[in-house]
PDB file of N, CA and C in Angstrom:
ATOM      1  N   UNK A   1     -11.433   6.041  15.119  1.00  0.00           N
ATOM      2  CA  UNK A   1     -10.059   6.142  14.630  1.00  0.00           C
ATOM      3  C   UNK A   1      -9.542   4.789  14.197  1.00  0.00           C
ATOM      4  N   UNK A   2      -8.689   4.993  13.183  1.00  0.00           N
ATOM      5  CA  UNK A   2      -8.184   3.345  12.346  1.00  0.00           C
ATOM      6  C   UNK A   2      -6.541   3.866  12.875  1.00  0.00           C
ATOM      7  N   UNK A   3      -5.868   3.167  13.297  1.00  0.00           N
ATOM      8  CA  UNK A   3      -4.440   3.056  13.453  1.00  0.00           C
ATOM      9  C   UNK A   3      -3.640   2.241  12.271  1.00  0.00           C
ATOM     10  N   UNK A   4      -2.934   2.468  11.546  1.00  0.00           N
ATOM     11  CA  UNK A   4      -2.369   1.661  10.704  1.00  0.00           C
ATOM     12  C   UNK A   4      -0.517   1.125  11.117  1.00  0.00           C
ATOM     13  N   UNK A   5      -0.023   0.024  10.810  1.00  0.00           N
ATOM     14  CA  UNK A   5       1.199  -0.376  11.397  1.00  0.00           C
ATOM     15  C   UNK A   5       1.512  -0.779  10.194  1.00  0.00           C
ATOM     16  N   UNK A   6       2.428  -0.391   9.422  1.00  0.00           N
ATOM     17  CA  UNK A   6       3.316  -0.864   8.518  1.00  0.00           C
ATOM     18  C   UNK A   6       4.507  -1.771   8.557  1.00  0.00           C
ATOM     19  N   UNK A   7       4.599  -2.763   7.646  1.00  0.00           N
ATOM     20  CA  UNK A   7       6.153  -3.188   8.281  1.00  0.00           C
ATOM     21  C   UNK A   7       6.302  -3.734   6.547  1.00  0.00           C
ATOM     22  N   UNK A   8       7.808  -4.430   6.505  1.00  0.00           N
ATOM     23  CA  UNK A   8       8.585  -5.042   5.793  1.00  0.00           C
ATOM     24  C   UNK A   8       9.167  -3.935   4.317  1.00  0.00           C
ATOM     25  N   UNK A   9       9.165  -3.020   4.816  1.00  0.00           N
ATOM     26  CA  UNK A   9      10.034  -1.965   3.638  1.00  0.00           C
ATOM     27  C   UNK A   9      12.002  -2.529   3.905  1.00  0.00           C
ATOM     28  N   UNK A  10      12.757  -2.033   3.410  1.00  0.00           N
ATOM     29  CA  UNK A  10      14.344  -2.150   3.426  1.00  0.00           C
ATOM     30  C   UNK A  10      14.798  -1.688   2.258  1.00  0.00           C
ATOM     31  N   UNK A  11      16.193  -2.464   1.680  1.00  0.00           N
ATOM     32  CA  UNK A  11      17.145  -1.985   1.173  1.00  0.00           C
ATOM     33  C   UNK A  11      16.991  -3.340   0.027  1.00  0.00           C
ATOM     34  N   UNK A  12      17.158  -3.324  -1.015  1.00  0.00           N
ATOM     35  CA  UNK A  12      17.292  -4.467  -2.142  1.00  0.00           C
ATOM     36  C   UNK A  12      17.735  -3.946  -3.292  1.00  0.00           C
ATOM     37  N   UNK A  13      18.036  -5.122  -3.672  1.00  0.00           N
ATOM     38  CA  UNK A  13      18.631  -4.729  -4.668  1.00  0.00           C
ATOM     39  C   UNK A  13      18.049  -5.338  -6.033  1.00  0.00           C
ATOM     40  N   UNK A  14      18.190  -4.226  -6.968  1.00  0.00           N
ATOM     41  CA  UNK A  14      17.290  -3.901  -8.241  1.00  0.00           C
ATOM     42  C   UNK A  14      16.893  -5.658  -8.820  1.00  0.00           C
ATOM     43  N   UNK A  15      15.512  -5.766  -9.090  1.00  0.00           N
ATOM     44  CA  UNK A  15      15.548  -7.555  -9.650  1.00  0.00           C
ATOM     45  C   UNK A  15      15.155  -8.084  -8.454  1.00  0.00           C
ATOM     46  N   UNK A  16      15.293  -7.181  -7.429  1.00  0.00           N
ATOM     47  CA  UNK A  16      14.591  -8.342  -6.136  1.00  0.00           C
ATOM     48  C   UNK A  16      13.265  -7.833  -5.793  1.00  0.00           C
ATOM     49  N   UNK A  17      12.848  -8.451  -4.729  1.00  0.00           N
ATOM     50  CA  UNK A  17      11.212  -8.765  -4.120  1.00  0.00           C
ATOM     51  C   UNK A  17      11.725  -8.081  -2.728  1.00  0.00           C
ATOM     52  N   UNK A  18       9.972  -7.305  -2.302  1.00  0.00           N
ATOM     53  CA  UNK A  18      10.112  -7.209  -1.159  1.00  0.00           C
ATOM     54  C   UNK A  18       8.580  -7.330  -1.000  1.00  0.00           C
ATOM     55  N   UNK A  19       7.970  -7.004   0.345  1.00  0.00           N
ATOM     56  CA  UNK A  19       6.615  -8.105   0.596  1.00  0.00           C
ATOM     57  C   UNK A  19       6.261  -6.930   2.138  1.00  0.00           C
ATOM     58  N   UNK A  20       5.116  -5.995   1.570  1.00  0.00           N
ATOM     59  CA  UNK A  20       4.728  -4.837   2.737  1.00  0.00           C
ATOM     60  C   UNK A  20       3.568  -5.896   3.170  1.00  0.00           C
ATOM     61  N   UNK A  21       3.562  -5.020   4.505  1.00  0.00           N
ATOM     62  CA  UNK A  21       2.436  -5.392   5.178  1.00  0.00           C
ATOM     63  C   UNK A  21       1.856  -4.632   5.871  1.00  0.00           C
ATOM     64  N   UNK A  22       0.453  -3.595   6.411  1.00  0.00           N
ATOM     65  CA  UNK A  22      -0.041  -3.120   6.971  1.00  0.00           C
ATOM     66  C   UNK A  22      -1.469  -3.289   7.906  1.00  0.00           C
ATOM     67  N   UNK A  23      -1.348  -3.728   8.912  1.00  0.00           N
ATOM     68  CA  UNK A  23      -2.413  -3.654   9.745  1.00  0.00           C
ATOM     69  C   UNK A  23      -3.151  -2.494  10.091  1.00  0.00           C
ATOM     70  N   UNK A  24      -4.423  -3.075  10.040  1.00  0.00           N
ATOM     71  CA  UNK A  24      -5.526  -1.987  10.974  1.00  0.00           C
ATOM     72  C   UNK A  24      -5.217  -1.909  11.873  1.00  0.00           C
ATOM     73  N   UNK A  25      -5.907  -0.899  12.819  1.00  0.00           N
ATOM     74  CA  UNK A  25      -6.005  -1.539  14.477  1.00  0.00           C
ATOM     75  C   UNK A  25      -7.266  -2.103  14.824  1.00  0.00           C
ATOM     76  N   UNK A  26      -8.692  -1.656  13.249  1.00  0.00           N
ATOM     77  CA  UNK A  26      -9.900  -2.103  13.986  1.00  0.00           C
ATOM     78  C   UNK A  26     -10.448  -1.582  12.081  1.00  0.00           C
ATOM     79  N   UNK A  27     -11.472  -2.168  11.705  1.00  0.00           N
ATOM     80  CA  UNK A  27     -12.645  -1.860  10.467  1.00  0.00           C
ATOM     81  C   UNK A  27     -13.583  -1.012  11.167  1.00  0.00           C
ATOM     82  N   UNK A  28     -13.792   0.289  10.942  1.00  0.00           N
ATOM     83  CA  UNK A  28     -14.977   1.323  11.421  1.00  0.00           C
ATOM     84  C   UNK A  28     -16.113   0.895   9.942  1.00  0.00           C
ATOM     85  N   UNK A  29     -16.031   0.101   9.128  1.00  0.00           N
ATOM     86  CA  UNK A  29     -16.839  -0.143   7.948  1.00  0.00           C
ATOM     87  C   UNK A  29     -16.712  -0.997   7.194  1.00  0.00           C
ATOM     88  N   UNK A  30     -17.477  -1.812   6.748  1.00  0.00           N
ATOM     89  CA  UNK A  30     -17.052  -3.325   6.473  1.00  0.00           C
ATOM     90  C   UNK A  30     -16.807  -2.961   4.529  1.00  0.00           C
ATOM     91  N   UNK A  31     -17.481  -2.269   4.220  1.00  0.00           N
ATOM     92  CA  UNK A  31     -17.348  -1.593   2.809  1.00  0.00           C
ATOM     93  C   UNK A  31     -15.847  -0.772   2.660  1.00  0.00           C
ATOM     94  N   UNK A  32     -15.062  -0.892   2.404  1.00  0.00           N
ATOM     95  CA  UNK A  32     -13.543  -0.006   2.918  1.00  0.00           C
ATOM     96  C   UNK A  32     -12.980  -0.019   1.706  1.00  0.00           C
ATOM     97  N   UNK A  33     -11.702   0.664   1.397  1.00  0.00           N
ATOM     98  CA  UNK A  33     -10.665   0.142   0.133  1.00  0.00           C
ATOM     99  C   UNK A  33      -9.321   0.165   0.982  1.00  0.00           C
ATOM    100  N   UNK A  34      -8.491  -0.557   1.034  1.00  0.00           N
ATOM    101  CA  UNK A  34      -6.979  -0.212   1.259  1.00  0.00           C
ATOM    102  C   UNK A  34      -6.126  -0.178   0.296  1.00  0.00           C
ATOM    103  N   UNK A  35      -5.068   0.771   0.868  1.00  0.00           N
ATOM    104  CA  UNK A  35      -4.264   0.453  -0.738  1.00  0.00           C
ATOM    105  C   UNK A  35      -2.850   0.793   0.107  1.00  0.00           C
ATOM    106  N   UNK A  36      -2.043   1.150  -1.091  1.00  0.00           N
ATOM    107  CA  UNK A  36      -0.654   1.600  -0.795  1.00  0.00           C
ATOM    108  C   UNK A  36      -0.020   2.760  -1.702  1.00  0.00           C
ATOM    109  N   UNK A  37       0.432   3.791  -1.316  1.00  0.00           N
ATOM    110  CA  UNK A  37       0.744   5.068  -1.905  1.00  0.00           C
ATOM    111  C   UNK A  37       2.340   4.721  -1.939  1.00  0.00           C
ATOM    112  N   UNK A  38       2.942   5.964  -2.120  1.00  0.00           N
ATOM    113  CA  UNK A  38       4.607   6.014  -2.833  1.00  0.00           C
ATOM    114  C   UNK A  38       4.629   7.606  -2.613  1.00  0.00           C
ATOM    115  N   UNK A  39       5.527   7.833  -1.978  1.00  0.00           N
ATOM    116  CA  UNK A  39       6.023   9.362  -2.193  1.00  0.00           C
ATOM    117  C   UNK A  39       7.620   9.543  -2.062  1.00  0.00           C
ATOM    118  N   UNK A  40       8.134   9.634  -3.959  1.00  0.00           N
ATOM    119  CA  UNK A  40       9.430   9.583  -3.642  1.00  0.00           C
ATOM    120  C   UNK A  40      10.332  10.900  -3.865  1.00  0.00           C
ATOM    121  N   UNK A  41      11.411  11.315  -3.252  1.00  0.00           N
ATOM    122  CA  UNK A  41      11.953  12.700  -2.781  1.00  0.00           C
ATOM    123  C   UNK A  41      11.700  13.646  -3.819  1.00  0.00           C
ATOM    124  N   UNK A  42      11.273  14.532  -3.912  1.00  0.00           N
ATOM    125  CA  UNK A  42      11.062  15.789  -4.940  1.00  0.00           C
ATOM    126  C   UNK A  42       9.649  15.615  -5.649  1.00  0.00           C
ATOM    127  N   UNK A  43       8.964  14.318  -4.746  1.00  0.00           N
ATOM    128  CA  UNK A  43       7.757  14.394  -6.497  1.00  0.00           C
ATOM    129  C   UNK A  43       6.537  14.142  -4.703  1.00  0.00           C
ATOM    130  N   UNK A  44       5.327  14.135  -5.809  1.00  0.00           N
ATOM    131  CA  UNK A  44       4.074  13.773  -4.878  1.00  0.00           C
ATOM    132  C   UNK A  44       3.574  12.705  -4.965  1.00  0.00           C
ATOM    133  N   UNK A  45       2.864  12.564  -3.919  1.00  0.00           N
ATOM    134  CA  UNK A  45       2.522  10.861  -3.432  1.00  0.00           C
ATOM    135  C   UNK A  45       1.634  10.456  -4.331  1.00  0.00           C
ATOM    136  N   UNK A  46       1.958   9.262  -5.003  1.00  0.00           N
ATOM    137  CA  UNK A  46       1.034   8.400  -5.830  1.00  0.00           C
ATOM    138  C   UNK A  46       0.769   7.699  -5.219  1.00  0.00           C
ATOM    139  N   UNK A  47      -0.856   6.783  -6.318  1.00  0.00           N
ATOM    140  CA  UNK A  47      -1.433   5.644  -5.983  1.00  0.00           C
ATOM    141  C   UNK A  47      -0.265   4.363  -6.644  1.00  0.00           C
ATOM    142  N   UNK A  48      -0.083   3.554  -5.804  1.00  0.00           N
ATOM    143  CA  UNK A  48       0.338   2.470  -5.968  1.00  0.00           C
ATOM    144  C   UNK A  48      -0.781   1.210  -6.314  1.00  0.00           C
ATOM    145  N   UNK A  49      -1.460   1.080  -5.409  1.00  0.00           N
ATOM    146  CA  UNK A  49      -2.830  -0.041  -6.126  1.00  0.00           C
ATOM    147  C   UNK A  49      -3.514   0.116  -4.791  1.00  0.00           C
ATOM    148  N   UNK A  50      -4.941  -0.737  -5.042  1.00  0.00           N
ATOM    149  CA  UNK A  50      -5.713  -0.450  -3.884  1.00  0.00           C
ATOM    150  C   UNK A  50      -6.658  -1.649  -3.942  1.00  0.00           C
ATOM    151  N   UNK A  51      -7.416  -2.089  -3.110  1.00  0.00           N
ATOM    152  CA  UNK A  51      -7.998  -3.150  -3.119  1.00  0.00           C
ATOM    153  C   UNK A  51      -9.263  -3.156  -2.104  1.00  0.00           C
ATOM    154  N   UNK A  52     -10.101  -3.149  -2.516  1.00  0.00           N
ATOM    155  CA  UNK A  52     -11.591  -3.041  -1.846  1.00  0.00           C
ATOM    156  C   UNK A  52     -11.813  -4.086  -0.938  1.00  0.00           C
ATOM    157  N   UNK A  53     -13.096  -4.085  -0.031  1.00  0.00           N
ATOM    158  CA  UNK A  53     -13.237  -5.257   0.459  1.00  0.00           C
ATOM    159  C   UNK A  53     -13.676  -6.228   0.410  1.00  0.00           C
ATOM    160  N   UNK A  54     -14.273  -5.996  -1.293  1.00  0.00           N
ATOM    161  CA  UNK A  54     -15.147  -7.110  -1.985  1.00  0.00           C
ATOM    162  C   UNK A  54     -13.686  -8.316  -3.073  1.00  0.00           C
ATOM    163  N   UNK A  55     -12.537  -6.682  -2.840  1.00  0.00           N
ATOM    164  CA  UNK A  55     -11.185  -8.064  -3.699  1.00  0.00           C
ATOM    165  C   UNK A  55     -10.982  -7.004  -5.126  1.00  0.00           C
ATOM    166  N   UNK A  56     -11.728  -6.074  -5.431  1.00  0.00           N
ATOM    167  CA  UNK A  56     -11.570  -5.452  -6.314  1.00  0.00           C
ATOM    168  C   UNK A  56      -9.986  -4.248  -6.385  1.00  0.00           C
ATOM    169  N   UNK A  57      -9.269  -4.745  -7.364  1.00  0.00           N
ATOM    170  CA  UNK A  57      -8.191  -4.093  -7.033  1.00  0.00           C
ATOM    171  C   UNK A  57      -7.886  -3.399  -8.559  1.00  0.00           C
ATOM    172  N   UNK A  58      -6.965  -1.945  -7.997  1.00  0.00           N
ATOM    173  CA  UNK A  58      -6.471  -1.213  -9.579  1.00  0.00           C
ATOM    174  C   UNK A  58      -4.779  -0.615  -8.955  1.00  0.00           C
ATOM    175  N   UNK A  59      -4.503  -0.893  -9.896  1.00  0.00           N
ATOM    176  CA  UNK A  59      -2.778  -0.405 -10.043  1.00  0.00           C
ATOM    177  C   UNK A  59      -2.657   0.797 -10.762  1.00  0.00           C
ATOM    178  N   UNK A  60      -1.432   1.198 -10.861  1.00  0.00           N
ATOM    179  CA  UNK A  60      -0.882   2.436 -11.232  1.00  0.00           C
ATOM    180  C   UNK A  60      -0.083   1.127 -12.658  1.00  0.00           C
ATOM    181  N   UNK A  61       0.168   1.828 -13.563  1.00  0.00           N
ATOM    182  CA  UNK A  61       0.655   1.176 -15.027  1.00  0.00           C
ATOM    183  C   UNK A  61       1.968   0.935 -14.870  1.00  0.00           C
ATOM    184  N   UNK A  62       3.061   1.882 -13.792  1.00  0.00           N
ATOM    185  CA  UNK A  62       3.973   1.687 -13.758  1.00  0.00           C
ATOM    186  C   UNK A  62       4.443   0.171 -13.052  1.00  0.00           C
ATOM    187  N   UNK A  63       3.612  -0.347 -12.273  1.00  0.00           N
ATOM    188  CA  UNK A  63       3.603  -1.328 -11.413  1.00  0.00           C
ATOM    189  C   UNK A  63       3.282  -2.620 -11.924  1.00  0.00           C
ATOM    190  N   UNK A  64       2.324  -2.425 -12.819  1.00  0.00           N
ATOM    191  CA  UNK A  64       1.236  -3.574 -13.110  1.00  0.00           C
ATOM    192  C   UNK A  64       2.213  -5.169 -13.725  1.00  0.00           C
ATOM    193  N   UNK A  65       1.896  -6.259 -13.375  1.00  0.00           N
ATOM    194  CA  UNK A  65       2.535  -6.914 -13.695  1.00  0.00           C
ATOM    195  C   UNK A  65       3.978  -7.525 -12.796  1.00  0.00           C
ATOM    196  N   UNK A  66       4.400  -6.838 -11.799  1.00  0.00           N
ATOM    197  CA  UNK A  66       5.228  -6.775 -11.446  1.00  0.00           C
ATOM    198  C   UNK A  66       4.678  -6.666  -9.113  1.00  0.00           C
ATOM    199  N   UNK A  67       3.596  -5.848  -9.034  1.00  0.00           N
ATOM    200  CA  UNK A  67       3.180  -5.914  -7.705  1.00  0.00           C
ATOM    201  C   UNK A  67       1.912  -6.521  -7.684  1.00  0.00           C
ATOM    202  N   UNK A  68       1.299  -7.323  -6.559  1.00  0.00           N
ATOM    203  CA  UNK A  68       0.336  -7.688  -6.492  1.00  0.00           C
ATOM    204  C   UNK A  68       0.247  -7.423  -4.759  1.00  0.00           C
ATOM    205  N   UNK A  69      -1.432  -6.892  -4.897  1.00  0.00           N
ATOM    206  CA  UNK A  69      -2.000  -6.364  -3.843  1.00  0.00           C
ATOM    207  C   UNK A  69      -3.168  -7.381  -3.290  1.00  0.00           C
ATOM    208  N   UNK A  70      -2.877  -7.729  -2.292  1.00  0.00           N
ATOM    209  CA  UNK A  70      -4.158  -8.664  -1.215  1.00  0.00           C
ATOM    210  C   UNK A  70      -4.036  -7.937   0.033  1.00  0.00           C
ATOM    211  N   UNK A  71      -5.239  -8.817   0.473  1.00  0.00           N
ATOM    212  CA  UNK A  71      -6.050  -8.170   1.824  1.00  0.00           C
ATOM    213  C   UNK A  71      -6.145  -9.613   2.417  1.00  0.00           C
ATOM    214  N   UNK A  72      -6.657  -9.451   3.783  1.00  0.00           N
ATOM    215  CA  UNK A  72      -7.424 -10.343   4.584  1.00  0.00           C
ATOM    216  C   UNK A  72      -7.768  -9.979   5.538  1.00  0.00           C
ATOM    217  N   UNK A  73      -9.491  -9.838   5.046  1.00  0.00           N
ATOM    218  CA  UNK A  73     -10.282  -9.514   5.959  1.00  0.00           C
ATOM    219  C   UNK A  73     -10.147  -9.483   7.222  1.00  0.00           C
ATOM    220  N   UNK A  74     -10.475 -10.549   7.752  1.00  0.00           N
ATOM    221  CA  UNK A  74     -10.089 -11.366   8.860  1.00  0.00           C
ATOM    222  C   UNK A  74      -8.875 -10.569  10.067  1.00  0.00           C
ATOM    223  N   UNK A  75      -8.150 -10.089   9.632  1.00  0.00           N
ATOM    224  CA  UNK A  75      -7.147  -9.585  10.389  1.00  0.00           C
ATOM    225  C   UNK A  75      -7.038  -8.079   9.764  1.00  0.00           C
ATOM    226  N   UNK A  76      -7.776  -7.728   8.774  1.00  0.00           N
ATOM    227  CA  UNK A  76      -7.618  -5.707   8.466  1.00  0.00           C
ATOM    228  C   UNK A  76      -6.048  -5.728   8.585  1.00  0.00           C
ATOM    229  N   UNK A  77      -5.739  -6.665   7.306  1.00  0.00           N
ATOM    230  CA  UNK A  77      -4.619  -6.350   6.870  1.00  0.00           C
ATOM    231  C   UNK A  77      -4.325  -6.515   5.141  1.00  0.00           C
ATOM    232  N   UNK A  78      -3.854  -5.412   4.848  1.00  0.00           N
ATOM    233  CA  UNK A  78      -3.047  -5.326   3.416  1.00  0.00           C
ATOM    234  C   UNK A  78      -1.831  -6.094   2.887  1.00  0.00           C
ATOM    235  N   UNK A  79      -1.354  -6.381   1.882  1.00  0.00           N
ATOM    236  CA  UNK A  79      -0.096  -7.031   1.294  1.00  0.00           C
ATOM    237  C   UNK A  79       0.452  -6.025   0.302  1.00  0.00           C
ATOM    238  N   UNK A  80       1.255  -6.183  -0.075  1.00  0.00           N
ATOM    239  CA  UNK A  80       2.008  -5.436  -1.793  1.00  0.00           C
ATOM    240  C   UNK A  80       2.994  -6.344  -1.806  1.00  0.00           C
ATOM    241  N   UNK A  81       3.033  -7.489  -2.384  1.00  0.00           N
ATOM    242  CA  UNK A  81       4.123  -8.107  -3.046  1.00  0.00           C
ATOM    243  C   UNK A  81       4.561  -7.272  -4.006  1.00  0.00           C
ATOM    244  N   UNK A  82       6.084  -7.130  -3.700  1.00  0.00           N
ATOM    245  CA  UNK A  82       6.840  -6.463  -5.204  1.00  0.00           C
ATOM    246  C   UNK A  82       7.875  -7.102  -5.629  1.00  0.00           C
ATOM    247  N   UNK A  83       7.616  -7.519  -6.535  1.00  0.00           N
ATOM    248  CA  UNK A  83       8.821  -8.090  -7.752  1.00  0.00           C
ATOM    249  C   UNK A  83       9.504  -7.470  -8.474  1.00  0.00           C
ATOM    250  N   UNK A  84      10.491  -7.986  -9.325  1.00  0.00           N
ATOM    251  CA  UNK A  84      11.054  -7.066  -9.983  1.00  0.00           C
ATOM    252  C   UNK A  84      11.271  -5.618 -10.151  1.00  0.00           C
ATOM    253  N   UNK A  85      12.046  -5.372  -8.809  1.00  0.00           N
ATOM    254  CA  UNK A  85      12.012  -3.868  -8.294  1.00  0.00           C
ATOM    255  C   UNK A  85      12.983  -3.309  -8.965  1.00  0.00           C
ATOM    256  N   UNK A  86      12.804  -1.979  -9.526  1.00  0.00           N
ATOM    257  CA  UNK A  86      13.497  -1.000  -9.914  1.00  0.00           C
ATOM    258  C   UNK A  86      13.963   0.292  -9.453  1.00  0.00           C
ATOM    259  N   UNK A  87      15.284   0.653  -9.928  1.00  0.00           N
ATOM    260  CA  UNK A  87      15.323   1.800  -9.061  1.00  0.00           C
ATOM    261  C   UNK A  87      14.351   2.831  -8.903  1.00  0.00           C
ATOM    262  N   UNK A  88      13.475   2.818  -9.715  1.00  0.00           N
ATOM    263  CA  UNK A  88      12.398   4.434  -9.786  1.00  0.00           C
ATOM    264  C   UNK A  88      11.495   3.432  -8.559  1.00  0.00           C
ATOM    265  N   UNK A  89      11.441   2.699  -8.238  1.00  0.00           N
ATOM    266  CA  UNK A  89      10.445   2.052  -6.776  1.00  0.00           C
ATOM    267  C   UNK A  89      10.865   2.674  -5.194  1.00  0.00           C
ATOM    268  N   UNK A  90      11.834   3.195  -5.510  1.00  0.00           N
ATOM    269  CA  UNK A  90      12.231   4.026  -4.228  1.00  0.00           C
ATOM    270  C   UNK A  90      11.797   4.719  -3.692  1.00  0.00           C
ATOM    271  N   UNK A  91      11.287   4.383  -2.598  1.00  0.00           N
ATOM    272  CA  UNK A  91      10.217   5.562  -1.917  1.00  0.00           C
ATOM    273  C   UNK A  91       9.465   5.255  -0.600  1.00  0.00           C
ATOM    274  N   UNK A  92       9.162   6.175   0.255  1.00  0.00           N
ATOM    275  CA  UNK A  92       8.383   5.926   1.242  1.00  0.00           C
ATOM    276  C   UNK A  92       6.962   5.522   0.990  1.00  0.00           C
ATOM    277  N   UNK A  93       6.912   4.096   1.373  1.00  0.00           N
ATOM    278  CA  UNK A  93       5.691   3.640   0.718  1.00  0.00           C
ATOM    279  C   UNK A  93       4.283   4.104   2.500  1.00  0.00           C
ATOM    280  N   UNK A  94       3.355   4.272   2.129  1.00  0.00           N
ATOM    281  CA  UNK A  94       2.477   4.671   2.821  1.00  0.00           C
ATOM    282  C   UNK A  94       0.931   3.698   2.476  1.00  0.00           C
ATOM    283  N   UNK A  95       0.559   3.282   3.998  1.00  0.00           N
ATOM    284  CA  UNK A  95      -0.796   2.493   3.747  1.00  0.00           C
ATOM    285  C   UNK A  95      -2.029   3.202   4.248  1.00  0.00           C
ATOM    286  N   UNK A  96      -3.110   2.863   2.978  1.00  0.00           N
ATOM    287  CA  UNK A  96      -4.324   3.910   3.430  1.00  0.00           C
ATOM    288  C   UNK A  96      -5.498   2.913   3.446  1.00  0.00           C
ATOM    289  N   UNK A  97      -6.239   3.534   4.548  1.00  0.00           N
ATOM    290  CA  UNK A  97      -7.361   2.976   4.899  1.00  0.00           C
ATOM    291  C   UNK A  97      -8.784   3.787   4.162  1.00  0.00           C
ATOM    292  N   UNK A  98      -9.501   3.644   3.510  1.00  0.00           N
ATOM    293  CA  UNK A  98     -10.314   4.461   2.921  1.00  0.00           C
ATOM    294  C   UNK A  98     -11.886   4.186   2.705  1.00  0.00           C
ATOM    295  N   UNK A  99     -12.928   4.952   3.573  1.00  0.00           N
ATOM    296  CA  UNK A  99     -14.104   4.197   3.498  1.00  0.00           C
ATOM    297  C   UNK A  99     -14.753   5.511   3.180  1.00  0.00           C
ATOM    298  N   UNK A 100     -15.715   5.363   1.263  1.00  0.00           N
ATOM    299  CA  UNK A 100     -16.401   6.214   1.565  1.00  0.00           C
ATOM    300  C   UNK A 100     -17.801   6.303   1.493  1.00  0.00           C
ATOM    301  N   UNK A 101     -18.751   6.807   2.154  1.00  0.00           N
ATOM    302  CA  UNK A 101     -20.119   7.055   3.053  1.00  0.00           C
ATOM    303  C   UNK A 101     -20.497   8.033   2.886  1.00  0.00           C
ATOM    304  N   UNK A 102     -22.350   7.943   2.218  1.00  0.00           N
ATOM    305  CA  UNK A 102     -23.137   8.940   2.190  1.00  0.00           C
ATOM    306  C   UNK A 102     -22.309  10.137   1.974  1.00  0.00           C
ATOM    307  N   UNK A 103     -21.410  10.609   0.784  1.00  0.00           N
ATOM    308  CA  UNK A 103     -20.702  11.451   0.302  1.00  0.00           C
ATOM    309  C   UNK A 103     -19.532  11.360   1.141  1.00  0.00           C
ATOM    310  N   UNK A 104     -19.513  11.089   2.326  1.00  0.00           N
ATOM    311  CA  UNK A 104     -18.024  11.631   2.880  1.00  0.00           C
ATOM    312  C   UNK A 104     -17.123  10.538   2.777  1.00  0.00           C
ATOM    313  N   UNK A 105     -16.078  11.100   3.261  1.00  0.00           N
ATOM    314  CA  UNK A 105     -15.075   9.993   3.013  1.00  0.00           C
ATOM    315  C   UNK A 105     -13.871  10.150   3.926  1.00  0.00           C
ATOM    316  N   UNK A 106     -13.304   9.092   4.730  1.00  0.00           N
ATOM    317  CA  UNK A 106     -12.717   9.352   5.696  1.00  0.00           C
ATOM    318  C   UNK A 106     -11.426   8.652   4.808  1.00  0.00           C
ATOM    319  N   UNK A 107     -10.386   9.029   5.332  1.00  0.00           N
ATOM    320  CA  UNK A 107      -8.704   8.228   5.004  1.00  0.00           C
ATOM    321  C   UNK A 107      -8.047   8.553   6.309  1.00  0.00           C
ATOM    322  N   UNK A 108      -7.330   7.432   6.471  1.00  0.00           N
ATOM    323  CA  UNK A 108      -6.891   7.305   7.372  1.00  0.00           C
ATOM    324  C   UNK A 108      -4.957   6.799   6.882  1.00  0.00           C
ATOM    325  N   UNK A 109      -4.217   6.973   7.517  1.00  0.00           N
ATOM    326  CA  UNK A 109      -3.024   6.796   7.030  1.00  0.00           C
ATOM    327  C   UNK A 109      -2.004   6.148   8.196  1.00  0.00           C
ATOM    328  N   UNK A 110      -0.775   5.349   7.137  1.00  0.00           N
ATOM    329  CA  UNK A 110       0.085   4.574   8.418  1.00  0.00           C
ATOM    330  C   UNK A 110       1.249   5.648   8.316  1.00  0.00           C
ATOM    331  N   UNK A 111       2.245   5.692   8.822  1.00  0.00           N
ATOM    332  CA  UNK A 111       3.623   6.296   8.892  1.00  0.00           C
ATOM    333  C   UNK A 111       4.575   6.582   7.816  1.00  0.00           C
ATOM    334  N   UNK A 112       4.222   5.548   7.405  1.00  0.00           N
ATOM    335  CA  UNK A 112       5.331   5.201   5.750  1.00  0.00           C
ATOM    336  C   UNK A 112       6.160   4.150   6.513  1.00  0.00           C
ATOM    337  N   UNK A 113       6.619   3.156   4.864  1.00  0.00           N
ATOM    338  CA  UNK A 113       7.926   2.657   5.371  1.00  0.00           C
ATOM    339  C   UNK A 113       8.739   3.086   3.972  1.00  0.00           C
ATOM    340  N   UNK A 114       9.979   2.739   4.356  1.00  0.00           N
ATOM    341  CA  UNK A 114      10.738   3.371   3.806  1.00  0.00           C
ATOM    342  C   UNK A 114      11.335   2.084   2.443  1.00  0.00           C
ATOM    343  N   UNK A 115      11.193   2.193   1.047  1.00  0.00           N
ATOM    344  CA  UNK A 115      11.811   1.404   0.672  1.00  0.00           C
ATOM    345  C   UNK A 115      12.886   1.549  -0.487  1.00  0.00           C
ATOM    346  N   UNK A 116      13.916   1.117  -0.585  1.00  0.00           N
ATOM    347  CA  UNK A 116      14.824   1.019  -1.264  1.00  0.00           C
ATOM    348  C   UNK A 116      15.692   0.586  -2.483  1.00  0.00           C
ATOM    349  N   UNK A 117      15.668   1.056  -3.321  1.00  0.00           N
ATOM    350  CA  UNK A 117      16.115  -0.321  -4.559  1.00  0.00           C
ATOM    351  C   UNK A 117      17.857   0.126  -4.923  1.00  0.00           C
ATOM    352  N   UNK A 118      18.699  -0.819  -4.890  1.00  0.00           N
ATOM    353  CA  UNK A 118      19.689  -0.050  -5.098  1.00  0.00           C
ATOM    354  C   UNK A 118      19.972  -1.165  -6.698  1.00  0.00           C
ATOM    355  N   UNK A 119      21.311  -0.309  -7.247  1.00  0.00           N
ATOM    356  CA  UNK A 119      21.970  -1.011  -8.097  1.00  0.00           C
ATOM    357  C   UNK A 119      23.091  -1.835  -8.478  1.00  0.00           C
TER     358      UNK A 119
END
C-alpha cells in the first residue's frame, strides 16, 4: 500500500501562484509516474501533468506554460507549481501514484486538496 498526503491547496486570487505538494508514505517500485489530477464540480477528473521517475513529464494544454511539475526521488514526493491561475483552475486537485508492471497497473490516490481561484 502507497499512502499519499497532500498539502498546500487554498483560496487565491486569479494571477496568483500556488505550490502543491504530495508525499508517499513509501515507493513499492522504483519505475513509477506521479502526477496530479483536477476534478472540478459537475465535470470529471482530468489529467493535470505527470512525471515519471526517470523526470519525464506531460501536461494537459490547458496548463502548459503556466504549471510545472517535479518530483524528488529521495523523499517520494511530487510538486505542481501553479502560476498564473485562473478561474477555470478551481478544483479539487488529487495526487496519483502510478506504477505499471507486467500488464498490471496499480494507482494509488491522495484525498484531494481543495483549490481555489477567485476574482
Amino acid at each position: 500500500q502507497v499512502q499519499l498526503v497532500e498539502s498546500g491547496g487554498g483560496l487565491v486570487q486569479a494571477g496568483g501562484s500556488l505550490r502543491l505538494s504530495c508525499a508517499a508514505s513509501r515507493s513499492i517500485f522504483s519505475i513509477n509516474t506521479m502526477g496530479w489530477y483536477r476534478q472540478a464540480p459537475g465535470k470529471q477528473r482530468e489529467l493535470v501533468a505527470t512525471i515519471t521517475s526517470a523526470g519525464s513529464t506531460n501536461y494537459v494544454d490547458s496548463v502548459k506554460g503556466r504549471f510545472t511539475i517535479s518530483r524528488d526521488n529521495t523523499k517520494n514526493t511530487v510538486y505542481l507549481q501553479m502560476n498564473s491561475l485562473k478561474l477555470e483552475d478551481t478544483a479539487v486537485y488529487y495526487c496519483n501514484y502510478r506504477v505499471d508492471w507486467s500488464g498490471a497497473r496499480l494507482d494509488y490516490w491522495g484525498q484531494g486538496t481543495q483549490v481555489t481561484v477567485s476574482s
